[in-house]
Every structure is written in structure tokens, then in C-alpha cells.
C-alpha atoms as a PDB file:
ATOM      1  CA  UNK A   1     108.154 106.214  96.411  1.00  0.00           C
ATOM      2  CA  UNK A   2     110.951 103.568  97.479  1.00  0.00           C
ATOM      3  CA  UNK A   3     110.662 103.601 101.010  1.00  0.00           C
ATOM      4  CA  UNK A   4     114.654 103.246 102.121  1.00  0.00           C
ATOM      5  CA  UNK A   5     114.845 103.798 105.717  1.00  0.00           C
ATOM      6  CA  UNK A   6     113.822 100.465 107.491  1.00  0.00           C
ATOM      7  CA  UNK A   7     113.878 101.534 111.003  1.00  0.00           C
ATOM      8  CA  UNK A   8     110.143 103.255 112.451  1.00  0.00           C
ATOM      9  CA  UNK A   9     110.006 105.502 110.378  1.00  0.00           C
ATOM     10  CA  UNK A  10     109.162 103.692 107.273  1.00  0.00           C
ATOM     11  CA  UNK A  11     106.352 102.399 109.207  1.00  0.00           C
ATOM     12  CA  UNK A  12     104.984 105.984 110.160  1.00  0.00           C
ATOM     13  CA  UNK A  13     105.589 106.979 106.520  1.00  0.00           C
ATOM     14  CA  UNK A  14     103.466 104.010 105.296  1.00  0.00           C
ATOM     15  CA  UNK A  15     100.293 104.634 107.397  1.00  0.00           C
ATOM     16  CA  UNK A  16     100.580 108.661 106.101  1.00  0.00           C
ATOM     17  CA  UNK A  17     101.032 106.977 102.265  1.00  0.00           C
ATOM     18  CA  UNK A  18      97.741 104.667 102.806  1.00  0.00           C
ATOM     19  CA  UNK A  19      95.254 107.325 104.376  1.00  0.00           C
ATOM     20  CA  UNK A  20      95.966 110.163 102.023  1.00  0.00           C
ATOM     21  CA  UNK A  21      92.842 111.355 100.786  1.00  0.00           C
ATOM     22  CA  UNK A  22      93.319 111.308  96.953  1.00  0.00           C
ATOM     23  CA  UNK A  23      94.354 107.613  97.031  1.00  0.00           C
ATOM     24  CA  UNK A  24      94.129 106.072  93.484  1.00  0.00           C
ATOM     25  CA  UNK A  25      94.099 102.023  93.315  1.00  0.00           C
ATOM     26  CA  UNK A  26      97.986 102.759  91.694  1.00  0.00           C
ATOM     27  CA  UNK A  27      98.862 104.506  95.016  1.00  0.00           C
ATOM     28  CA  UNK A  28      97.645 101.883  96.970  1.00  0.00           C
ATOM     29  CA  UNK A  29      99.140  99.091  94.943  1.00  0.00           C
ATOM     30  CA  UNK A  30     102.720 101.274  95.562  1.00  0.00           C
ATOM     31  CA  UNK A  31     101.873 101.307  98.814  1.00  0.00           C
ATOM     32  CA  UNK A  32     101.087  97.935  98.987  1.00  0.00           C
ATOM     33  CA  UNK A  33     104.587  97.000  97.208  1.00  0.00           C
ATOM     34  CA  UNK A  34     106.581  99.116  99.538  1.00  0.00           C
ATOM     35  CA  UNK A  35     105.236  97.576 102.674  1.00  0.00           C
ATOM     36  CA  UNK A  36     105.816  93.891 101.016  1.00  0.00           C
ATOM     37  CA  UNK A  37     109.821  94.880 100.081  1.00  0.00           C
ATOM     38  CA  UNK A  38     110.026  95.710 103.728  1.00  0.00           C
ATOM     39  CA  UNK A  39     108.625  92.634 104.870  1.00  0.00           C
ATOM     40  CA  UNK A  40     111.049  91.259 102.916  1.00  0.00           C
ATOM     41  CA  UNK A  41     114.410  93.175 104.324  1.00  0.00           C
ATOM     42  CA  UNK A  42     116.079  91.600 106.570  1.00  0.00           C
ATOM     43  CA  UNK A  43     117.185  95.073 107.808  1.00  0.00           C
ATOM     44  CA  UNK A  44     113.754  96.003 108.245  1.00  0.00           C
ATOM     45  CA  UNK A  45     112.872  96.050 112.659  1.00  0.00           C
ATOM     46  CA  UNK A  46     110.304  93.718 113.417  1.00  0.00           C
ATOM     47  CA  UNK A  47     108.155  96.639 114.408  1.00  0.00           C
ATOM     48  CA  UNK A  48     108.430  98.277 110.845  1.00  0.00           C
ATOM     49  CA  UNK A  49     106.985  94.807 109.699  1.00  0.00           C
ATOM     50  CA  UNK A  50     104.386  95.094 111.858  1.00  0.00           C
ATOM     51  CA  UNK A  51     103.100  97.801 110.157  1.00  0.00           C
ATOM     52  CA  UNK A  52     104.053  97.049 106.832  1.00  0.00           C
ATOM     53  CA  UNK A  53     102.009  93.860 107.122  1.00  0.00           C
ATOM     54  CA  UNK A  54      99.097  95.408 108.748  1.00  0.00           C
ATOM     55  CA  UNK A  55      99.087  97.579 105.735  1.00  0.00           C
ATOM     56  CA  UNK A  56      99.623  95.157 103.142  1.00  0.00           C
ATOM     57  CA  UNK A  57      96.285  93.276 104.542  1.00  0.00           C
ATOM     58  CA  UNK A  58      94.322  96.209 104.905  1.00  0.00           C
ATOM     59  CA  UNK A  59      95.017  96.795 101.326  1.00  0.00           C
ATOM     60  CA  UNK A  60      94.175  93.272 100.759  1.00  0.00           C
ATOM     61  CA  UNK A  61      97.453  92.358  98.799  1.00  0.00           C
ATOM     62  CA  UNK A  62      97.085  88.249  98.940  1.00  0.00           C
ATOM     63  CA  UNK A  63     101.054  88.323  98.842  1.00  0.00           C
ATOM     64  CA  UNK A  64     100.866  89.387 102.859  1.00  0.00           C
ATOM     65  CA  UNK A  65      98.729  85.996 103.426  1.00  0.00           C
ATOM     66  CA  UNK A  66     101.449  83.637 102.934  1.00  0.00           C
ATOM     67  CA  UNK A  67     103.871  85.696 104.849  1.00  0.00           C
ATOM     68  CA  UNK A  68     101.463  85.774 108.141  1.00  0.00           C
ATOM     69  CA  UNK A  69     101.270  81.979 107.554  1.00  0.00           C
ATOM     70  CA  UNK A  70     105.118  81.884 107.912  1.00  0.00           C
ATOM     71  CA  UNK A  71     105.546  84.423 110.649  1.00  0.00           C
ATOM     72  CA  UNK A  72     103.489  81.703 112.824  1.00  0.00           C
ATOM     73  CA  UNK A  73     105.796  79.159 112.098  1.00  0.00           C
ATOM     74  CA  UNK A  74     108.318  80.774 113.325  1.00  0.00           C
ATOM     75  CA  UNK A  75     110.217  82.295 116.749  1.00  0.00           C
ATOM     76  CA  UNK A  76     109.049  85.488 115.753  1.00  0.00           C
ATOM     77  CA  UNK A  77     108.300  88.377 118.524  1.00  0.00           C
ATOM     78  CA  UNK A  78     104.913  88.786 119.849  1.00  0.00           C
ATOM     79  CA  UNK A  79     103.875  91.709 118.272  1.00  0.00           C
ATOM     80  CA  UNK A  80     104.880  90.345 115.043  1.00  0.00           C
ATOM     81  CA  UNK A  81     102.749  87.205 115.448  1.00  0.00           C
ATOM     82  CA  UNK A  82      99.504  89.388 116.931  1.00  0.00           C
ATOM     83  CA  UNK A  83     100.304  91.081 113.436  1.00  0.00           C
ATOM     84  CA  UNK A  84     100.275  88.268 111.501  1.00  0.00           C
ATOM     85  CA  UNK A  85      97.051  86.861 113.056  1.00  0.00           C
ATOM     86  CA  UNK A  86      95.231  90.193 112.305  1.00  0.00           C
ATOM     87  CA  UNK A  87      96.413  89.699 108.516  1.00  0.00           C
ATOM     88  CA  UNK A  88      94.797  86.275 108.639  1.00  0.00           C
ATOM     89  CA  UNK A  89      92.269  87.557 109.696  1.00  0.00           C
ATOM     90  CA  UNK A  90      91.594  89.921 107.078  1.00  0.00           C
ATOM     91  CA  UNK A  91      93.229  87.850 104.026  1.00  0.00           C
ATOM     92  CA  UNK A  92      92.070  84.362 105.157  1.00  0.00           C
ATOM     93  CA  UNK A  93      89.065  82.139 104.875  1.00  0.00           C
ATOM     94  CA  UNK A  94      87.390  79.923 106.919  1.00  0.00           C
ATOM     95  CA  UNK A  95      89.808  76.999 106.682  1.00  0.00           C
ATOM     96  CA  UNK A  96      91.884  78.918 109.110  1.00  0.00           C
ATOM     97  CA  UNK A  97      89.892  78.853 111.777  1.00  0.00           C
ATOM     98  CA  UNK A  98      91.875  76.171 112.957  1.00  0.00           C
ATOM     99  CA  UNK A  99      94.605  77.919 113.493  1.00  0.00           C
ATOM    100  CA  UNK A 100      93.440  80.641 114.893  1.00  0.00           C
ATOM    101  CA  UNK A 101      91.336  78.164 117.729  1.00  0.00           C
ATOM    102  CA  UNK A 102      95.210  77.564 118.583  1.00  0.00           C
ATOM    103  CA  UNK A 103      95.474  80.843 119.252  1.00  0.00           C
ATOM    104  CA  UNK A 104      92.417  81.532 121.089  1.00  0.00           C
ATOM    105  CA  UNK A 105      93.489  78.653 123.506  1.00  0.00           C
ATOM    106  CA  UNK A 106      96.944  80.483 124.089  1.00  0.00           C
ATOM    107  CA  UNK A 107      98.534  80.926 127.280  1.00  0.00           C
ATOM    108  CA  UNK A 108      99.051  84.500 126.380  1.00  0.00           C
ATOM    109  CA  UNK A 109      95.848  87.028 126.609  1.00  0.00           C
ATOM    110  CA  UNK A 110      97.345  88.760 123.645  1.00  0.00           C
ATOM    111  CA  UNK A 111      97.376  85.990 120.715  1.00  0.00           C
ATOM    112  CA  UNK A 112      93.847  85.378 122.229  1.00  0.00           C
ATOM    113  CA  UNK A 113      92.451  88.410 122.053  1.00  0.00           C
ATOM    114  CA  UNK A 114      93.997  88.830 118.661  1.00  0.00           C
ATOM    115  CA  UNK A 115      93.043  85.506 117.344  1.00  0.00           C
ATOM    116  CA  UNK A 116      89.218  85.932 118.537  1.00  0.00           C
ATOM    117  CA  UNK A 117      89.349  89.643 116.514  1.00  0.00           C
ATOM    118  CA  UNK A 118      90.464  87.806 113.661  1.00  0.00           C
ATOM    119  CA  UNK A 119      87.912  84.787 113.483  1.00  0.00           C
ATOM    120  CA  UNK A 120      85.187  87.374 113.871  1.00  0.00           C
ATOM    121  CA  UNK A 121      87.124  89.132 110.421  1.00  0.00           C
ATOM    122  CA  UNK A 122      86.898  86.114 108.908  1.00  0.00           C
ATOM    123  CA  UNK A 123      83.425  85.194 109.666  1.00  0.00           C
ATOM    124  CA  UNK A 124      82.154  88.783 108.647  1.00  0.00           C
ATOM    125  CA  UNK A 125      83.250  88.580 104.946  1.00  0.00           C
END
């Protein structure tokens, strides 16, 4: 299932792999390891890895935690880092509430509102 085209359309091709009806866990693990070896291209568009780690997370795959945790520490675009705050949010625990209370005090509306989702995620589990 190798995934080769890194533009959007990988992206679109992952969310049909992941919601097919019949998923077994090995689909969803090979779903799961295409998204990572995108996150992992540096051809892959920023919005691709969007997805991909949105899907990784959902699938909870632990690998996508410490690439959210890097994604914040970098210059990466907005949506990326909304992304990776939502993966936190799903993959993390409760000693990253500190980092997302960074978030929530943001200048930007968006890495709140994403940051406040994801504490709730966290709480919830």
C-alpha cells in the first residue's frame, strides 16, 4: 500500500485507507506506517503531514507523539502546529498540560482553540 505521491493526495488517500469499513488492526497498523513514512519525507507538503499525523494519532501509533513534540519546537506552519497539538492531545498525558496552557495563552485564536480541544482530550481518557 506504499503511499508514493507526497503532494494532497496522499493525504486524501489516507483518510479513504483509515475509514474503510472492513478495517482489520493490520490495515490500520499499514495505515498507520504510511502516514509515519510521510511524516518523515522531506518531500512530503506540510499539509500532507497534517493529515498524516492526524491519522497516525487517531490510530493511536505512540511514534506520532514524539513527532508533535518536535513540530512545536520548531518554525513550523500553523496548521502544522494546530496538528500537532491535536495529536498531543490524543497521544499525551497529563504532564502536558503545560504545554498546552502555552498554547491556550497564545496570541493566535487558533493554537488556543486547538490547545483547549486538546486538554479536554487529555482529561477525558
Amino acid at each position: 500500500m506504499p503511499l508514493k505521491e507526497t503532494a494532497n493526495i496522499a493525504g486524501t488517500s489516507l483518510i479513504a485507507l483509515k475509514r474503510l469499513p472492513d478495517n482489520t488492526q493490520a490495515d490500520k497498523a499499514a495505515v498507520a506506517e504510511e502516514a509515519y513514512k510521510l511524516m518523515q519525507s522531506s518531500e512530503t507538503a506540510d499539509l500532507v503531514k497534517v493529515t498524516a499525523l492526524q491519522i497516525g494519532s487517531e490510530l493511536h501509533d505512540s511514534r506520532f507523539y514524539p513527532l508533535a513534540k518536535t513540530i512545536l519546537d520548531s518554525n513550523a506552519e500553523v496548521q502544522l502546529k494546530m496538528s500537532a497539538i491535536a495529536a498531543i492531545g490524543l497521544l499525551g498525558n497529563t504532564s502536558d498540560y503545560a504545554l498546552l496552557e502555552k498554547y491556550q495563552r497564545s496570541t493566535d485564536i487558533r493554537f488556543r482553540a486547538a490547545a483547549k480541544q486538546a486538554a479536554k482530550n487529555i482529561g477525558g481518557k
